[in-house]
N, C-alpha and C. Protein backbone atom coordinates (compact mmCIF):
# COMPACT_ATOMS: atom_id res chain seq x y z
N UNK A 1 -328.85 105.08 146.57
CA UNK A 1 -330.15 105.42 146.06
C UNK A 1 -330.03 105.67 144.55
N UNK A 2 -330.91 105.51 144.24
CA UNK A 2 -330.91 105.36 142.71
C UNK A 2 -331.69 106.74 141.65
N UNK A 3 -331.52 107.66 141.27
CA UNK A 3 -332.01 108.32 140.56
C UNK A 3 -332.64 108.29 138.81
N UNK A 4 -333.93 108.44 138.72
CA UNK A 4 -334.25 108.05 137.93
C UNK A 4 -334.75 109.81 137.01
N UNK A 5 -334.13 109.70 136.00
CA UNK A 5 -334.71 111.01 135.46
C UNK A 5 -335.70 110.52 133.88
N UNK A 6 -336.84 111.03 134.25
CA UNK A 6 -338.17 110.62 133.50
C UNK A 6 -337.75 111.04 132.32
N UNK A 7 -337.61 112.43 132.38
CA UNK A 7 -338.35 113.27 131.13
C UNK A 7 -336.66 114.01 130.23
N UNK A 8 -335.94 112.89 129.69
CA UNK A 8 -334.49 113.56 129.96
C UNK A 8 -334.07 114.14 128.54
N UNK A 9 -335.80 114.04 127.55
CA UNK A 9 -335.56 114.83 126.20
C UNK A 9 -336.47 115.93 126.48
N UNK A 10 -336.79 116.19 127.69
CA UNK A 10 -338.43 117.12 127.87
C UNK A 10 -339.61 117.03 126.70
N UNK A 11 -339.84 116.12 126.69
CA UNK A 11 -341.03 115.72 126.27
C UNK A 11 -340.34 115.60 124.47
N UNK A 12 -339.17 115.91 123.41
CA UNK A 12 -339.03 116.26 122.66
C UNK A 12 -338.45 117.80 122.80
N UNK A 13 -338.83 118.84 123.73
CA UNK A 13 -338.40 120.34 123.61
C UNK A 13 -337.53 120.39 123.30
N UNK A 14 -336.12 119.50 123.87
CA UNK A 14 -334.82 119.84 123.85
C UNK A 14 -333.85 119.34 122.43
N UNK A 15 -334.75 118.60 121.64
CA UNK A 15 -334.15 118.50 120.61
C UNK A 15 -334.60 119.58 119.54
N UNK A 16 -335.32 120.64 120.22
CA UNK A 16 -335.61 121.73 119.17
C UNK A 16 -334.36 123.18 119.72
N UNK A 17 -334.15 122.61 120.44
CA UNK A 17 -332.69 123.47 121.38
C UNK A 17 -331.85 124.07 120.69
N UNK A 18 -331.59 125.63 120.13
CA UNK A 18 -330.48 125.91 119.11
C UNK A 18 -329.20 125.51 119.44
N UNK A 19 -328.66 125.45 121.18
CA UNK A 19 -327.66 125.27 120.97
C UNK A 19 -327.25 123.73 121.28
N UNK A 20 -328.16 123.03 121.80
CA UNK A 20 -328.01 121.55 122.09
C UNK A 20 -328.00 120.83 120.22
N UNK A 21 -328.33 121.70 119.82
CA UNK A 21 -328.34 121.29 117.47
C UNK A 21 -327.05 121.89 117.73
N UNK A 22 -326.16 122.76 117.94
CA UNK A 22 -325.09 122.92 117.50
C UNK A 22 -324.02 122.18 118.05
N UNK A 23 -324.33 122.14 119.30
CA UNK A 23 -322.91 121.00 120.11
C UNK A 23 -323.31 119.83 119.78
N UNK A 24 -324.43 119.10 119.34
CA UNK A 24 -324.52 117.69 119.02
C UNK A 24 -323.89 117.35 117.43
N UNK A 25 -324.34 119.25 116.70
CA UNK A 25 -323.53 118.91 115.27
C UNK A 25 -321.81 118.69 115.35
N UNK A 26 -321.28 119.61 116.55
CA UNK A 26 -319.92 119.73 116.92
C UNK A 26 -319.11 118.21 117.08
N UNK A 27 -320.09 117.49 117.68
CA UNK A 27 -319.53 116.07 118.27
C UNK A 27 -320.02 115.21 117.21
N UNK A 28 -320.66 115.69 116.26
CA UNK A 28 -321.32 114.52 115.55
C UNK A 28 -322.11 113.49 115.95
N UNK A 29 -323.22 113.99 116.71
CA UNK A 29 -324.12 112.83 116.91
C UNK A 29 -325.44 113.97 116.84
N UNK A 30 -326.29 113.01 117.39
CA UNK A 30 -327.60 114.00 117.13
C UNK A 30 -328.52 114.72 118.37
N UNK A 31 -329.29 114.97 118.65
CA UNK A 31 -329.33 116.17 119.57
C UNK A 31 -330.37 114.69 120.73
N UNK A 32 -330.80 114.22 120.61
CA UNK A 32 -331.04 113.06 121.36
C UNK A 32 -330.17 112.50 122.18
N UNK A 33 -329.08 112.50 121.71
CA UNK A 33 -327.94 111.45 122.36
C UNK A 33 -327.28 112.22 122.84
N UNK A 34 -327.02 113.87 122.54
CA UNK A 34 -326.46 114.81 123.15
C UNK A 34 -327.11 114.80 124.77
N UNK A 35 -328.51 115.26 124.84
CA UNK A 35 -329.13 115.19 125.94
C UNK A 35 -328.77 114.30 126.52
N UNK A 36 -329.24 113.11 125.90
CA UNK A 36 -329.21 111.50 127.14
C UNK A 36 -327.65 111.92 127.61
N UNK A 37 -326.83 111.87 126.69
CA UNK A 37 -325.57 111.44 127.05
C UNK A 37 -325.02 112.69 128.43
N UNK A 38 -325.30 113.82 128.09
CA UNK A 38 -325.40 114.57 129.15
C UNK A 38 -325.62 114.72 130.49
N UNK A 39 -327.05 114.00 130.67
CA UNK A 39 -327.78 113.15 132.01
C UNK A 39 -326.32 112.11 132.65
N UNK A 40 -326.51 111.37 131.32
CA UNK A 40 -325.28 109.88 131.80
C UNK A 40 -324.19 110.13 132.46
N UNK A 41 -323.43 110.98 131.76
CA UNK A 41 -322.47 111.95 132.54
C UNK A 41 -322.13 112.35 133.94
N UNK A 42 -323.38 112.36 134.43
CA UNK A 42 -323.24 113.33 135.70
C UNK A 42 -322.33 112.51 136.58
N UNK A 43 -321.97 112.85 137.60
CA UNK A 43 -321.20 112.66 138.52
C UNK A 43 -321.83 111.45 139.39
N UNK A 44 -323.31 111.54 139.48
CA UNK A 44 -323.75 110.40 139.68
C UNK A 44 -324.82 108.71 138.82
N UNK A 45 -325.08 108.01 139.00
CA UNK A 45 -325.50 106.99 138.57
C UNK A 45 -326.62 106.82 137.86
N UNK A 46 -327.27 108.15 136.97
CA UNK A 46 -328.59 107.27 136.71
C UNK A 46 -329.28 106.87 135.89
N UNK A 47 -330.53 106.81 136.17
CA UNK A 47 -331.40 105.84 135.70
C UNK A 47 -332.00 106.61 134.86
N UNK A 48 -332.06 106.78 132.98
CA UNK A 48 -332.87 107.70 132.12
C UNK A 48 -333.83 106.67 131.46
N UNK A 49 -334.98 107.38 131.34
CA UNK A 49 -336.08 106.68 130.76
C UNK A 49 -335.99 107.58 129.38
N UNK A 50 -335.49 106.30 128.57
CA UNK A 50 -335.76 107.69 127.43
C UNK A 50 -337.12 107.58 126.63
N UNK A 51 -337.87 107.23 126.61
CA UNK A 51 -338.87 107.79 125.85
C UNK A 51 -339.42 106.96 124.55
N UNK A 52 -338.42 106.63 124.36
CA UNK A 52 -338.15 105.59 122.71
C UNK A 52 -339.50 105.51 122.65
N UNK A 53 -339.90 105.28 121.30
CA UNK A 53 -341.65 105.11 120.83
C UNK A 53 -341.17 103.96 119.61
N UNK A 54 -340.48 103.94 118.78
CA UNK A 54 -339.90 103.20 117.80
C UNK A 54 -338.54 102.79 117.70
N UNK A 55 -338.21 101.66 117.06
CA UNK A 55 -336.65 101.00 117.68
C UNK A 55 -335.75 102.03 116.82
N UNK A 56 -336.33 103.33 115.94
CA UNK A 56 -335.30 103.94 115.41
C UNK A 56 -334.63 104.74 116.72
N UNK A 57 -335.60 105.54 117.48
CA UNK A 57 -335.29 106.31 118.23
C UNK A 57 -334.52 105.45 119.48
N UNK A 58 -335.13 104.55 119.97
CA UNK A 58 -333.94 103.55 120.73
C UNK A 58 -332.59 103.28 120.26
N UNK A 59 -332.47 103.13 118.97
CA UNK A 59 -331.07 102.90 118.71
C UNK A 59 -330.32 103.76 118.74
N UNK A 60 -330.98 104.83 118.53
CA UNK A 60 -330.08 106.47 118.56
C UNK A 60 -330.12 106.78 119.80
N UNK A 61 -330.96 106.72 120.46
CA UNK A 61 -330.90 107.12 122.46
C UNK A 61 -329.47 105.87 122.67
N UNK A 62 -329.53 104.91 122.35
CA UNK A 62 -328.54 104.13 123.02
C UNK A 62 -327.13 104.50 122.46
N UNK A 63 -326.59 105.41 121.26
CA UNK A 63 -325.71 105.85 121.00
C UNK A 63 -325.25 106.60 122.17
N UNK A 64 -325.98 107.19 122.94
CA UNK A 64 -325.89 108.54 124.12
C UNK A 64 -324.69 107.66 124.72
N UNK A 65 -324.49 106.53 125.23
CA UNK A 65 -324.00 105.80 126.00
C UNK A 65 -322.01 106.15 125.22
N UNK A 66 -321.93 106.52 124.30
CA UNK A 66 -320.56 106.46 123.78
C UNK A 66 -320.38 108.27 123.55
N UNK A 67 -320.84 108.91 123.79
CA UNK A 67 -321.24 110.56 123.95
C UNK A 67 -320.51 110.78 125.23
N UNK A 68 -321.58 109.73 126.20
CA UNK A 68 -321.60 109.99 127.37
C UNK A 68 -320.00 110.16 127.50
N UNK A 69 -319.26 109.12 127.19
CA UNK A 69 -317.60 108.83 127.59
C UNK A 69 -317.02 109.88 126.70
N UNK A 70 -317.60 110.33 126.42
CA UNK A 70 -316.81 111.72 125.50
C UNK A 70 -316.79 112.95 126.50
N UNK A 71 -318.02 113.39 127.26
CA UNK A 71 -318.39 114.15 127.92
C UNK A 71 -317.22 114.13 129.53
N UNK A 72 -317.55 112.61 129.69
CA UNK A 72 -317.03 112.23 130.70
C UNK A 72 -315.44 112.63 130.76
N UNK A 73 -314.68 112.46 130.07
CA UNK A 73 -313.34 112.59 129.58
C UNK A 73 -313.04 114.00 129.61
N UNK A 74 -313.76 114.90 129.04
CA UNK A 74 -313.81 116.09 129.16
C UNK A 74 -314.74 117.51 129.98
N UNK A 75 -314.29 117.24 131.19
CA UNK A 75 -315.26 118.07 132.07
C UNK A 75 -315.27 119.57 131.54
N UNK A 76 -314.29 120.26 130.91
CA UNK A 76 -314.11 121.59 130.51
C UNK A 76 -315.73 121.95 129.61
N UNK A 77 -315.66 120.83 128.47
CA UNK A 77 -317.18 120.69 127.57
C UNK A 77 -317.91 120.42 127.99
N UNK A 78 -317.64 119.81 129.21
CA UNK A 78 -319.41 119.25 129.76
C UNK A 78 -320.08 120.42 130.90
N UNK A 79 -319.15 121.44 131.55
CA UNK A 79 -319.45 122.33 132.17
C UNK A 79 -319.72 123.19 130.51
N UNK A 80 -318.97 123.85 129.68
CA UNK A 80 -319.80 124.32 129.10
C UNK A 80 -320.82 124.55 128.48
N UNK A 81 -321.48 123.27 127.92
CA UNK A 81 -322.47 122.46 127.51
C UNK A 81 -323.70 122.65 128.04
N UNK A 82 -323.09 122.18 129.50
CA UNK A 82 -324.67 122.84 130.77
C UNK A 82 -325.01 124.39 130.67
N UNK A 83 -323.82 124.73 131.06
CA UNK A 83 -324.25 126.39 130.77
C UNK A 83 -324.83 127.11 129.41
N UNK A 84 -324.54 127.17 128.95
CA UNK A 84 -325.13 127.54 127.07
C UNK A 84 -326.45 126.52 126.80
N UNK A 85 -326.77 125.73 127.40
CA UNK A 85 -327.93 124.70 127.20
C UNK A 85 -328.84 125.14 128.01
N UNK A 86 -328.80 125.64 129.15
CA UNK A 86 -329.55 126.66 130.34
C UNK A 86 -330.99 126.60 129.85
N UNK A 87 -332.12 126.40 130.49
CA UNK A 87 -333.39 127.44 130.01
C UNK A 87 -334.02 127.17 131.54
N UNK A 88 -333.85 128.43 132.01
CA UNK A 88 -334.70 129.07 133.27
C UNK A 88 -335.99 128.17 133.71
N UNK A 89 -336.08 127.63 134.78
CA UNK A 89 -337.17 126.85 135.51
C UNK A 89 -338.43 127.84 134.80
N UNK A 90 -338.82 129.02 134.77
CA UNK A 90 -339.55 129.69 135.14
C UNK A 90 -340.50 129.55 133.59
N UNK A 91 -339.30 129.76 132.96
CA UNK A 91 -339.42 129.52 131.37
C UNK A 91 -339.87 128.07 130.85
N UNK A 92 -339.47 127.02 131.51
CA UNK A 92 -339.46 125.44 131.46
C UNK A 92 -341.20 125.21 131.94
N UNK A 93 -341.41 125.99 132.76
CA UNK A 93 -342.51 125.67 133.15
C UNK A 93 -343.76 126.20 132.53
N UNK A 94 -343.58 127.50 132.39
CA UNK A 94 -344.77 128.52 131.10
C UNK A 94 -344.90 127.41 129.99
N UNK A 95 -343.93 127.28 129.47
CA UNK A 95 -343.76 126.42 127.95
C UNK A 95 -344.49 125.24 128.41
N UNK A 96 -344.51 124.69 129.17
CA UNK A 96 -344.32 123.24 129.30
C UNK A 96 -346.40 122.73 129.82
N UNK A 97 -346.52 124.04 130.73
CA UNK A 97 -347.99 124.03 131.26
C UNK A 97 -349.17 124.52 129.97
N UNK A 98 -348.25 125.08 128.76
CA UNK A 98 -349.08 125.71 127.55
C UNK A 98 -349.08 124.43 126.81
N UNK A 99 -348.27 123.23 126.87
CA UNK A 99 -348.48 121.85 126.08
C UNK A 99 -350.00 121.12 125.62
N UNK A 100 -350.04 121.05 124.87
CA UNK A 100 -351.85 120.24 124.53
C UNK A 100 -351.28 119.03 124.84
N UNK A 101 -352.11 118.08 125.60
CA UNK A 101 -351.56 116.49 126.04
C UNK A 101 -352.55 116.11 125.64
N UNK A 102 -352.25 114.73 125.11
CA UNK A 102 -353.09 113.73 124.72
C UNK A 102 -354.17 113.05 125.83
């Protein structure tokens, strides 16, 4: 089965992330490709829609893909990464239901 994760920058939120800006400055890439590459990572197969609106942001989402094998290589960073990146369902959702949508 195939997993598809929609929303894998949350709409933009997560590149305003203090600490997802500091581990993406750590690895040298940017907080876009941190996320994607994160998703890519997982233990299983999937499918990220990233969002791209302009081929700048596509080319930088598709960097995630060489992150990803960084992450991958090192499970010690990628468990810490998740944890310190954390933000509470409860919290995800207040924020997220206060959004003005187009």
């Amino acid at each position: 089965m195939d997993i598809i994760i929609k929303e894998g920058l949350a709409n933009g939120r997560v590149l305003r992330h203090p600490r997802v800006l500091e581990y993406a400055q750590e690895l040298g890439c940017q907080a876009d490709q941190l996320a994607l590459s994160f998703i890519l990572a997982q233990d299983f197969a999937p499918r990220v829609l990233s969002g791209a609106v302009t081929s700048e942001q596509l080319a930088s989402n598709l960097k995630a893909m060489d992150v990803a094998k960084k992450l991958r290589d090192d499970s010690k960073l990628m468990q810490e990464i998740g944890q310190a990146c954390v933000v509470k369902s409860e919290d995800y959702w207040n924020e997220r239901s206060a959004l003005a949508w187009n």
